[in-house]
PDB file of N, CA and C in Angstrom:
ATOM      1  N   UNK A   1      10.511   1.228 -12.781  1.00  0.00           N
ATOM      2  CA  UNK A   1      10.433   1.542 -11.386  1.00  0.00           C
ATOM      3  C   UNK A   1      11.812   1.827 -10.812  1.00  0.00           C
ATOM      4  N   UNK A   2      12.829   2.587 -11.736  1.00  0.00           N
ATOM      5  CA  UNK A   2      14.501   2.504 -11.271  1.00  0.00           C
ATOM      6  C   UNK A   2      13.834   3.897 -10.195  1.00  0.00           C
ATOM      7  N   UNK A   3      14.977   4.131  -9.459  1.00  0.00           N
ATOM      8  CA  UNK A   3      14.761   5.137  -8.330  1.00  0.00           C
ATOM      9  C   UNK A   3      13.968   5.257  -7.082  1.00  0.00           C
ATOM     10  N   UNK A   4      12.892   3.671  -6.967  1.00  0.00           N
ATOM     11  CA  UNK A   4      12.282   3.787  -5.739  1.00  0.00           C
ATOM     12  C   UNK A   4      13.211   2.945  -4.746  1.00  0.00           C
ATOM     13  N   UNK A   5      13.172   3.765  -3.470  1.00  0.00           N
ATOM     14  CA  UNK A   5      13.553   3.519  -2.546  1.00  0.00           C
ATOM     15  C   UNK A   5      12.448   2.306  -1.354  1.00  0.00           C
ATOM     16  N   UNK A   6      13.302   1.477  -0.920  1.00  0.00           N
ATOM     17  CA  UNK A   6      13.134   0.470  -0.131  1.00  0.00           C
ATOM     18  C   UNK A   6      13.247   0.454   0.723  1.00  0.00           C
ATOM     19  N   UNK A   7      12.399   1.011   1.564  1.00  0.00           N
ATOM     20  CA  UNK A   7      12.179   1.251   3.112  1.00  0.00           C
ATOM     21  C   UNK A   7      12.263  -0.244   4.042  1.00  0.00           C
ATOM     22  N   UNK A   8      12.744  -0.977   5.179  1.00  0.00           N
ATOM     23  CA  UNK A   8      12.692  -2.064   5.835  1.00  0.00           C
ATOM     24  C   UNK A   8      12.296  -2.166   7.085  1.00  0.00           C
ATOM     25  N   UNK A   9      11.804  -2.718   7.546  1.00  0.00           N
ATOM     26  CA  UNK A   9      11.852  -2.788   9.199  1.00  0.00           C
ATOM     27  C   UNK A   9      11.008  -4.166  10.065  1.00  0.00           C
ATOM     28  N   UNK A  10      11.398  -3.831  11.105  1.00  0.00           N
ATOM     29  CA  UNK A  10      11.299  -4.974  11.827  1.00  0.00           C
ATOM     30  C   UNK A  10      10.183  -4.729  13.132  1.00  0.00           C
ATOM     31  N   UNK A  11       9.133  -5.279  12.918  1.00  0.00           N
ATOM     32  CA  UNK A  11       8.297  -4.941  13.573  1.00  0.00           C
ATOM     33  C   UNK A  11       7.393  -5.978  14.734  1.00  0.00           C
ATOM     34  N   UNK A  12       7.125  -5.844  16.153  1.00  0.00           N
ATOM     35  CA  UNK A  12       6.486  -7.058  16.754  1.00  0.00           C
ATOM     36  C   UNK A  12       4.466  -6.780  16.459  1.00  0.00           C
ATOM     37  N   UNK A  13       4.436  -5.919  15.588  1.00  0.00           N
ATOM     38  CA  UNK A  13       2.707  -5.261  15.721  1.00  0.00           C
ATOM     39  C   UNK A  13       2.174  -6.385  14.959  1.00  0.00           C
ATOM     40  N   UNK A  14       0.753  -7.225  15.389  1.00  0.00           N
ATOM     41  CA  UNK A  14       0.622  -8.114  14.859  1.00  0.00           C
ATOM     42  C   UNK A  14      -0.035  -7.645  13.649  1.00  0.00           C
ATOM     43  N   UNK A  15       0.124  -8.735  12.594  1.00  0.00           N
ATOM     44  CA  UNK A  15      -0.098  -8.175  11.061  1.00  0.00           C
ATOM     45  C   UNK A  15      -1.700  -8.114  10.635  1.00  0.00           C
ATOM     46  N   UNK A  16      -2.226  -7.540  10.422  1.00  0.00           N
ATOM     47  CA  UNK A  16      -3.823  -7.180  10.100  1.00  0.00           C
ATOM     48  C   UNK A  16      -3.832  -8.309   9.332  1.00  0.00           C
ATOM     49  N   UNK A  17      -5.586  -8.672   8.981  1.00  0.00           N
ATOM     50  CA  UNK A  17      -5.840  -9.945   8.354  1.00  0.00           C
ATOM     51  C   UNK A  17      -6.482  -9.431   6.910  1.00  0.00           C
ATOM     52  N   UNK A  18      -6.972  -9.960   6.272  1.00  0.00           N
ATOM     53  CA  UNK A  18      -7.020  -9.576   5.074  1.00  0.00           C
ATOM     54  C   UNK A  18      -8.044  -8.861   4.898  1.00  0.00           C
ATOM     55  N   UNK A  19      -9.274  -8.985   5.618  1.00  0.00           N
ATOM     56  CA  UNK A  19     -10.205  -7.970   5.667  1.00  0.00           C
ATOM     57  C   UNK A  19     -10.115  -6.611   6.501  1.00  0.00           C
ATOM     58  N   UNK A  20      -9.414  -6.630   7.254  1.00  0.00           N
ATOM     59  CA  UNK A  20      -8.865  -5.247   7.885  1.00  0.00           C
ATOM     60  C   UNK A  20      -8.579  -4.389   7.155  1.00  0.00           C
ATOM     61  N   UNK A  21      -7.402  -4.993   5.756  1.00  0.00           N
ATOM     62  CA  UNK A  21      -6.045  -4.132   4.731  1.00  0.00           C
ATOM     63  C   UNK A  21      -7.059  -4.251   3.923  1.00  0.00           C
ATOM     64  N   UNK A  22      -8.376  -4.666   3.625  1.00  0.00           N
ATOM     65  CA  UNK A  22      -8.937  -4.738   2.453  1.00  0.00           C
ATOM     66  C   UNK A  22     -10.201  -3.406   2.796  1.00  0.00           C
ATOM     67  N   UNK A  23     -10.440  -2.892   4.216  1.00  0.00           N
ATOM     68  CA  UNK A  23     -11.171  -1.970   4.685  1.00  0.00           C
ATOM     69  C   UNK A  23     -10.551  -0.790   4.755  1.00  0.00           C
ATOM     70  N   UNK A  24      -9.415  -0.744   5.104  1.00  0.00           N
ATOM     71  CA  UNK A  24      -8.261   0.066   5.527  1.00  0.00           C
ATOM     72  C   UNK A  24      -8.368   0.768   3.734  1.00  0.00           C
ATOM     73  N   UNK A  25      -7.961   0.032   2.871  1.00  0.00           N
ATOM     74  CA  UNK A  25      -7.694   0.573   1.298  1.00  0.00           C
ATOM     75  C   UNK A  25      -9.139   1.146   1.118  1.00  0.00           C
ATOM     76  N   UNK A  26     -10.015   0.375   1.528  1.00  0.00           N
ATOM     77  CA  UNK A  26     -11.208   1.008   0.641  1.00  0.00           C
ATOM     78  C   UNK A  26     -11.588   2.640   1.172  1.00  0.00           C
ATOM     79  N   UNK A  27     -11.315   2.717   2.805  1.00  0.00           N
ATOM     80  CA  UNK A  27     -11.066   4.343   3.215  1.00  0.00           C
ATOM     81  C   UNK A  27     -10.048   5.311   2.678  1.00  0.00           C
ATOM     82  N   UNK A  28      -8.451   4.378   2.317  1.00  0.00           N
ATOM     83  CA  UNK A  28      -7.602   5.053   1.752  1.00  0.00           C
ATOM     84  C   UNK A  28      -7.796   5.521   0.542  1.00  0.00           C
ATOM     85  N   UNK A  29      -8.721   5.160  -0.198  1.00  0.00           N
ATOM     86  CA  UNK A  29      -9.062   5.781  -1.561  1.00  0.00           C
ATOM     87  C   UNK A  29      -9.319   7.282  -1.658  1.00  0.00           C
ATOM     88  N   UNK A  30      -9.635   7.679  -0.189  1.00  0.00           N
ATOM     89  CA  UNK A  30     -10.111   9.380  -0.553  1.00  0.00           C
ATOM     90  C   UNK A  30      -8.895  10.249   0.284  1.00  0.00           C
ATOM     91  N   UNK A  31      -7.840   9.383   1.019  1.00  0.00           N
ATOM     92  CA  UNK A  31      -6.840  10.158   1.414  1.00  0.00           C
ATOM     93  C   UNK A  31      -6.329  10.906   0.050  1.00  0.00           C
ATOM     94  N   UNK A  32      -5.040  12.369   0.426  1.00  0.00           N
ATOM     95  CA  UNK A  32      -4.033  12.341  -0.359  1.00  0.00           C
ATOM     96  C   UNK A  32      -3.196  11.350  -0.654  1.00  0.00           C
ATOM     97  N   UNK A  33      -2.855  11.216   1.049  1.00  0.00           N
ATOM     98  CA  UNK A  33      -1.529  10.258   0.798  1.00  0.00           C
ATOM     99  C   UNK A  33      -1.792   8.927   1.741  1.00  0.00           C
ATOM    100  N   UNK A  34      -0.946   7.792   1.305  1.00  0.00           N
ATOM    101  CA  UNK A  34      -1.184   6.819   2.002  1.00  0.00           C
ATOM    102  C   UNK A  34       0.546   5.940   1.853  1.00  0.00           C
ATOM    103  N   UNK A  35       0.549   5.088   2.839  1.00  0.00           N
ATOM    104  CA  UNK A  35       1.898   4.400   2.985  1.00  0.00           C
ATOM    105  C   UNK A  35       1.268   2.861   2.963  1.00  0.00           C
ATOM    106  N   UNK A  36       1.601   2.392   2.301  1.00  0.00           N
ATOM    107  CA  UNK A  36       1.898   0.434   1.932  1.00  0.00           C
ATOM    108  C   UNK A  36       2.631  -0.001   2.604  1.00  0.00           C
ATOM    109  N   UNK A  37       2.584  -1.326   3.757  1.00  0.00           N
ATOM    110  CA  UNK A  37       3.864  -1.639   3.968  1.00  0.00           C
ATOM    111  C   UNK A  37       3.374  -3.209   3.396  1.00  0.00           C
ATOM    112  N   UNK A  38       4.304  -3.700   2.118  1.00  0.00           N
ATOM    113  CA  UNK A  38       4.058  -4.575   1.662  1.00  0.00           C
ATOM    114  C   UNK A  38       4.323  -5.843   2.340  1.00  0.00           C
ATOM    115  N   UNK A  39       3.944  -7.355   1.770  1.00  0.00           N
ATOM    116  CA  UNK A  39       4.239  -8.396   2.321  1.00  0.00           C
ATOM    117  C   UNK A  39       5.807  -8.880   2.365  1.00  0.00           C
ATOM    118  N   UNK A  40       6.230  -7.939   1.483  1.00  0.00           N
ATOM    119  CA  UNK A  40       8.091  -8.707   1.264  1.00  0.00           C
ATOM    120  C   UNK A  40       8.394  -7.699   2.437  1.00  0.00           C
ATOM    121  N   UNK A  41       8.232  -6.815   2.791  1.00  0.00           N
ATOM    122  CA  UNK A  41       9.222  -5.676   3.836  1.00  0.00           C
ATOM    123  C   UNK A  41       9.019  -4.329   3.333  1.00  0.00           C
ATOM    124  N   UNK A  42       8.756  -4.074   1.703  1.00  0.00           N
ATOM    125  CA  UNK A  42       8.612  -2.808   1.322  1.00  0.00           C
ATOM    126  C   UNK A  42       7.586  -1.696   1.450  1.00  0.00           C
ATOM    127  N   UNK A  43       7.994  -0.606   1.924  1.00  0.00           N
ATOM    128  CA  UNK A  43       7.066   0.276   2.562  1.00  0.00           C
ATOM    129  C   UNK A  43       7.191   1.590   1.198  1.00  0.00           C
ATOM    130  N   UNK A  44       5.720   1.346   0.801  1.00  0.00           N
ATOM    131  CA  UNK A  44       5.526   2.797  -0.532  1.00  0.00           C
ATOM    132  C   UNK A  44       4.894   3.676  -0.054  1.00  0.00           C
ATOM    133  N   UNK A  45       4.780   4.917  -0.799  1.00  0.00           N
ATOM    134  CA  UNK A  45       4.092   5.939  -0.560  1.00  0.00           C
ATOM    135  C   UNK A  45       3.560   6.621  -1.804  1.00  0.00           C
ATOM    136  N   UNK A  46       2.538   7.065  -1.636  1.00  0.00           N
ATOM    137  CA  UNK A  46       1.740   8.271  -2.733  1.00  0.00           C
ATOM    138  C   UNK A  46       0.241   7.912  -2.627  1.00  0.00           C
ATOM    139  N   UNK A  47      -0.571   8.067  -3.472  1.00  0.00           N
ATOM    140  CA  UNK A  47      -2.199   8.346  -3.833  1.00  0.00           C
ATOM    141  C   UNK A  47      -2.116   6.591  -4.163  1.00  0.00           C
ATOM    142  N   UNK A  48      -3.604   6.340  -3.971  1.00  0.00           N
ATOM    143  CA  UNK A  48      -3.429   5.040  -4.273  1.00  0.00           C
ATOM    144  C   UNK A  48      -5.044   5.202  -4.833  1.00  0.00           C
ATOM    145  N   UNK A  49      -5.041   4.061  -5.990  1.00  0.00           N
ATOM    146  CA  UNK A  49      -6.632   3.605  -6.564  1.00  0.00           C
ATOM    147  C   UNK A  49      -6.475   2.418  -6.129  1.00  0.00           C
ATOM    148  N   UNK A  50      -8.018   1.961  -5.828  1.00  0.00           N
ATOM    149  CA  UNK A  50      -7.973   0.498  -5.303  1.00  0.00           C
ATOM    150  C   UNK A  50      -9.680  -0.084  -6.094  1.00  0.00           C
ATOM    151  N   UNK A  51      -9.793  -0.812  -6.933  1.00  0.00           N
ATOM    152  CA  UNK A  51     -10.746  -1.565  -7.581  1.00  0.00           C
ATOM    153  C   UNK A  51     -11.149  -2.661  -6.264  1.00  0.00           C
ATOM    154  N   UNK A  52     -12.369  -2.347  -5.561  1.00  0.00           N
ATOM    155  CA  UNK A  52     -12.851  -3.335  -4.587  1.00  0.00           C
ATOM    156  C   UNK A  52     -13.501  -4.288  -5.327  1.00  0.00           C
ATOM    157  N   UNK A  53     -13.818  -4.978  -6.439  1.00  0.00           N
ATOM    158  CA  UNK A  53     -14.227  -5.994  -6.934  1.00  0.00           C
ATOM    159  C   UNK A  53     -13.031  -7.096  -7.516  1.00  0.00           C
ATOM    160  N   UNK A  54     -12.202  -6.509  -7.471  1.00  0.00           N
ATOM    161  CA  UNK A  54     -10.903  -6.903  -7.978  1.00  0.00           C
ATOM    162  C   UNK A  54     -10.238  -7.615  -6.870  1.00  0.00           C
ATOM    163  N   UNK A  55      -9.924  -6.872  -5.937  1.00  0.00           N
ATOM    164  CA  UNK A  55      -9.022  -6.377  -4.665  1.00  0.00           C
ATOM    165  C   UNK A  55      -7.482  -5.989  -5.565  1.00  0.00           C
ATOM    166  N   UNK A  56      -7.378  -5.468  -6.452  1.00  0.00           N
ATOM    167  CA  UNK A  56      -6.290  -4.823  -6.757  1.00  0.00           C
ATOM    168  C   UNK A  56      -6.526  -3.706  -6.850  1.00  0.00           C
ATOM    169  N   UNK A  57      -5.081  -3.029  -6.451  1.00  0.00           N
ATOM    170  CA  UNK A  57      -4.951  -1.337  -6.674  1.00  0.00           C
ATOM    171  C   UNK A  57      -3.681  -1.310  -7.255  1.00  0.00           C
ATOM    172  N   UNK A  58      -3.570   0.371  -7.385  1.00  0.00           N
ATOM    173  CA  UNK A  58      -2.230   1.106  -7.728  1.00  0.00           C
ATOM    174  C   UNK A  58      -1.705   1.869  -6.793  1.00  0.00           C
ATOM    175  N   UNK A  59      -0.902   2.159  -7.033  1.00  0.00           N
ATOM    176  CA  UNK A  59       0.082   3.452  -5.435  1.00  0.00           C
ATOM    177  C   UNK A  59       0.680   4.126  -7.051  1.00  0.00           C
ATOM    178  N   UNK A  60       0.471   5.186  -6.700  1.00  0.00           N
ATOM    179  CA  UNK A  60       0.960   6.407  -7.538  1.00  0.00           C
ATOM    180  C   UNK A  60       1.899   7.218  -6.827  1.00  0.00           C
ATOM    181  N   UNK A  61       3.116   7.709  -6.617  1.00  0.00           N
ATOM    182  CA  UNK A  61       3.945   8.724  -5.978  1.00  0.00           C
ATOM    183  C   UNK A  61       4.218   9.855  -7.073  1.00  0.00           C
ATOM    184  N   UNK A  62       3.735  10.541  -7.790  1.00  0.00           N
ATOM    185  CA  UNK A  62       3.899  11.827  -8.639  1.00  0.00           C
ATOM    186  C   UNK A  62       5.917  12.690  -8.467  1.00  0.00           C
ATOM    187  N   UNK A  63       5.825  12.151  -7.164  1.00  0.00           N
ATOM    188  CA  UNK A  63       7.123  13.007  -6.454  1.00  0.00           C
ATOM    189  C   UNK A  63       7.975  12.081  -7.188  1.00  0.00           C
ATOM    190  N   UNK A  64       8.461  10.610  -6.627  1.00  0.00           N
ATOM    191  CA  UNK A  64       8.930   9.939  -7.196  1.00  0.00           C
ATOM    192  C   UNK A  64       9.276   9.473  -8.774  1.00  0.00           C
ATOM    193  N   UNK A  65       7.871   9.894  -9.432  1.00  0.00           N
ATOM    194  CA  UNK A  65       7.382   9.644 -10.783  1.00  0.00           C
ATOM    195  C   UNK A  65       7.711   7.975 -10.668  1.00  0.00           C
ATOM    196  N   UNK A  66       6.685   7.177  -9.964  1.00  0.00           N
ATOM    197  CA  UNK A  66       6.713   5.763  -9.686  1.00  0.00           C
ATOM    198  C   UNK A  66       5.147   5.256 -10.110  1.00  0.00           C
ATOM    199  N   UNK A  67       4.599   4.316  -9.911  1.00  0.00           N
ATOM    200  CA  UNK A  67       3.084   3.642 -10.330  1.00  0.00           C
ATOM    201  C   UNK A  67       3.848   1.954  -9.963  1.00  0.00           C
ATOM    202  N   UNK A  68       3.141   1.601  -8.615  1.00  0.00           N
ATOM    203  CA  UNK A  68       2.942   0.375  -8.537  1.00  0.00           C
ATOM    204  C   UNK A  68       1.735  -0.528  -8.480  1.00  0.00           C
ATOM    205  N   UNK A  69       1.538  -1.724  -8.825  1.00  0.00           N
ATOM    206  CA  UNK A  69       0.191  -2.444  -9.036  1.00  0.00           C
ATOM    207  C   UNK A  69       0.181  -2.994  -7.759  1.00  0.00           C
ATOM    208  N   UNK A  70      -0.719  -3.411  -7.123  1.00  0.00           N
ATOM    209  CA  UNK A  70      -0.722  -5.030  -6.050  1.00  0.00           C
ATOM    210  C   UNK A  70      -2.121  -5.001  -5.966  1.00  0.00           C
ATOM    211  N   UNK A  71      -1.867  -6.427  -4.863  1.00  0.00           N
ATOM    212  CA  UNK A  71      -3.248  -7.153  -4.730  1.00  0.00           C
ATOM    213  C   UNK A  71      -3.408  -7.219  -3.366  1.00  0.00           C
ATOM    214  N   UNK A  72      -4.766  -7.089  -2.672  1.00  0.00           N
ATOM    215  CA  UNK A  72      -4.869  -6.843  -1.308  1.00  0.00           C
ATOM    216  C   UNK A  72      -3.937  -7.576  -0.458  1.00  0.00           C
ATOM    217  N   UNK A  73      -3.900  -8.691  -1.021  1.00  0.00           N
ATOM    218  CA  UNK A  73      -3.214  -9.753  -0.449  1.00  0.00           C
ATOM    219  C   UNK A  73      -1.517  -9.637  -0.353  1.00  0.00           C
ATOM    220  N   UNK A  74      -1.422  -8.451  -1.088  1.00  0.00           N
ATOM    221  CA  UNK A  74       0.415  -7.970  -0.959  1.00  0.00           C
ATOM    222  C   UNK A  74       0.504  -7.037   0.104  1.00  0.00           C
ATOM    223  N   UNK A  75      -0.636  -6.584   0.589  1.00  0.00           N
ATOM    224  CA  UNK A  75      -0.294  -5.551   1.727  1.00  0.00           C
ATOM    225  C   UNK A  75      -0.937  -5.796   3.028  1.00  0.00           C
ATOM    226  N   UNK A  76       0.473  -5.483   3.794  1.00  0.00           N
ATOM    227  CA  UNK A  76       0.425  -5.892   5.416  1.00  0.00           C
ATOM    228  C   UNK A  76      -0.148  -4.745   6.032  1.00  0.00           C
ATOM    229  N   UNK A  77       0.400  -3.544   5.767  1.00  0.00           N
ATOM    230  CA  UNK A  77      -0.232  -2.361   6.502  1.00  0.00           C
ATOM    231  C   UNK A  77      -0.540  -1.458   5.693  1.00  0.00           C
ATOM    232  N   UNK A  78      -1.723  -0.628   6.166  1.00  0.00           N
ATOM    233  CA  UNK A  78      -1.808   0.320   5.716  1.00  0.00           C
ATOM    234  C   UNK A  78      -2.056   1.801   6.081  1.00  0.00           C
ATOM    235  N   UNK A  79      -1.172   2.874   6.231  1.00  0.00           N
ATOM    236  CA  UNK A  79      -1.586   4.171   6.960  1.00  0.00           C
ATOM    237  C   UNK A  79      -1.880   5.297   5.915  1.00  0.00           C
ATOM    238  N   UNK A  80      -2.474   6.150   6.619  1.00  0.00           N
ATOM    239  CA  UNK A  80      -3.176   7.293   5.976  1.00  0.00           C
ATOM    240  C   UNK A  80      -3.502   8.045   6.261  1.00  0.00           C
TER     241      UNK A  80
END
């Protein structure tokens, strides 16, 4: 994962609960693109698969040539 960039920020928006980011992914599955903003601060981008029996997915960025794993529970926001 050398070359991904680490987006930060500081935000007062209150943080969605786990079934929100867990509804939010299951629509994001048919976007192109979608943005993660993870639980540590890190904000990803690209195509994402998300296994709803699991609650894990992947974020794919093709541009980047990146592939990250997480678990619903790693992500605070999600846009698309």
């Amino acid at each position: 994962m050398t070359g991904r960039a680490i987006l930060t920020k500081k935000d007062t928006t209150p943080q969605l609960d786990r079934e929100e980011v867990y509804d939010l992914l299951m629509n994001a599955r048919q976007a192109d693109w979608v943005e993660l903003e993870m639980a540590n601060g890190e904000i990803l981008a690209g195509a994402i698969i998300f296994n709803e029996f699991k609650g894990t997915g992947r974020l794919i960025n093709i541009d980047e040539e990146i592939s990250v794993d997480f678990r619903v529970d790693d992500v605070r926001r999600v846009k698309f």
